[in-house]
Protein backbone atom coordinates (compact mmCIF):
# COMPACT_ATOMS: atom_id res chain seq x y z
CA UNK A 1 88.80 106.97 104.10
CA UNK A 2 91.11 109.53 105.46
CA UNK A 3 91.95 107.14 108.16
CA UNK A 4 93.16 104.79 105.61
CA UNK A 5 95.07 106.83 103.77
CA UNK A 6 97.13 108.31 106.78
CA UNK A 7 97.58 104.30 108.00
CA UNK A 8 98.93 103.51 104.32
CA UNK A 9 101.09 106.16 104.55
CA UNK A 10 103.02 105.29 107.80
CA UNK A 11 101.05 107.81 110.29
CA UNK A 12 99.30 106.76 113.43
CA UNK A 13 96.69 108.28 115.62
CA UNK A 14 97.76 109.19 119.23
CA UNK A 15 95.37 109.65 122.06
CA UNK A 16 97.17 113.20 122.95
CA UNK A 17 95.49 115.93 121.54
CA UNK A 18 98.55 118.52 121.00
CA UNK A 19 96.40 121.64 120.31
CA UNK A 20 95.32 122.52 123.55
CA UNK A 21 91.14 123.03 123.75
CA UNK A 22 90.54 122.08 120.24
CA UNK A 23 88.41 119.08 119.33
CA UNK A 24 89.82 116.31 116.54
CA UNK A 25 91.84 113.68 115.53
CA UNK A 26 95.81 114.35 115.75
CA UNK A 27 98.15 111.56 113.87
CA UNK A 28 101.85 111.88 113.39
CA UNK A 29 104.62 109.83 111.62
CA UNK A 30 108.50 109.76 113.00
CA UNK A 31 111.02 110.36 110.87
CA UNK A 32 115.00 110.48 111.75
CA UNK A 33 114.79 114.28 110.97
CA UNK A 34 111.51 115.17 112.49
CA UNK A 35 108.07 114.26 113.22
CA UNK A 36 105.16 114.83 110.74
CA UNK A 37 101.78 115.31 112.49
CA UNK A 38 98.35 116.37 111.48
CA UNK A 39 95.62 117.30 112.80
CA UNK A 40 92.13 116.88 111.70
CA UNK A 41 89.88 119.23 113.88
CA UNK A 42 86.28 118.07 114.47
CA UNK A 43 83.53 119.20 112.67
CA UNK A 44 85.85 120.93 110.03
CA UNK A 45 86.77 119.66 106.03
CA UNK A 46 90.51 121.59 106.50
CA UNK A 47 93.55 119.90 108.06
CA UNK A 48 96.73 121.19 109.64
CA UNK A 49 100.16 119.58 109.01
CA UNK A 50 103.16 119.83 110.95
CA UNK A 51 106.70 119.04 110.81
CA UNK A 52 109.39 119.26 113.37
CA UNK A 53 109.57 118.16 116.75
CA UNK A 54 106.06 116.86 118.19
CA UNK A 55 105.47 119.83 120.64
CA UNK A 56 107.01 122.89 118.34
CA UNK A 57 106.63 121.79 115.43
CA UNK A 58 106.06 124.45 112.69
CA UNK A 59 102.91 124.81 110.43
CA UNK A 60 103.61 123.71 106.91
CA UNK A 61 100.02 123.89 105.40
CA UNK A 62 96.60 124.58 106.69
CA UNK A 63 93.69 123.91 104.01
CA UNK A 64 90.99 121.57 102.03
CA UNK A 65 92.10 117.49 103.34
CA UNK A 66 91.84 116.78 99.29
CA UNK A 67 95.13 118.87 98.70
CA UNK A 68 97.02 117.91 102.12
CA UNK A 69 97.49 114.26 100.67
CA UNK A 70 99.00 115.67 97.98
CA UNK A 71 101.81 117.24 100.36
CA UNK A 72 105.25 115.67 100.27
CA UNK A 73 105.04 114.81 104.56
CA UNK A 74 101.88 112.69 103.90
CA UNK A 75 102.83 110.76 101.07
CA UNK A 76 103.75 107.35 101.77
CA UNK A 77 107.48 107.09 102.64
CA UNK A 78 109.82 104.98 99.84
CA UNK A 79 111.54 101.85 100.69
């Protein structure tokens, strides 16, 4: 469902697993200012989003998957 969700909203998963050692699922969405990416960690029901350039990006929220959609960077991007 998650998977969905992040599809509808314009994110992709990549292969590349930025956090080094860690286990999950990582999918980002370009945008002309930066890059949006989360990361879903295996085994876990928390989340960590991302904005800024793909490799130093800066953490913008860390918690429950259920309140990360509700995040400005993973809602759906306007025509």
């Amino acid at each position: 469902m998650l998977d969905t969700q992040l599809t509808k909203a314009g994110f992709f998963e990549i292969s590349d697993t930025v956090e080094p050692h860690q286990p999950g699922t990582t999918y980002v969405r370009p945008r002309a200012l930066e890059t949006v990416r989360i990361f879903i960690p295996a085994g876990s029901s928390e989340v960590a989003v991302y904005a800024g350039p793909l490799r130093n990006s800066r953490l913008v929220f860390r918690g429950p998957m259920e309140q990360a959609l509700r995040l400005p960077w993973l809602l759906p991007l306007s025509n």
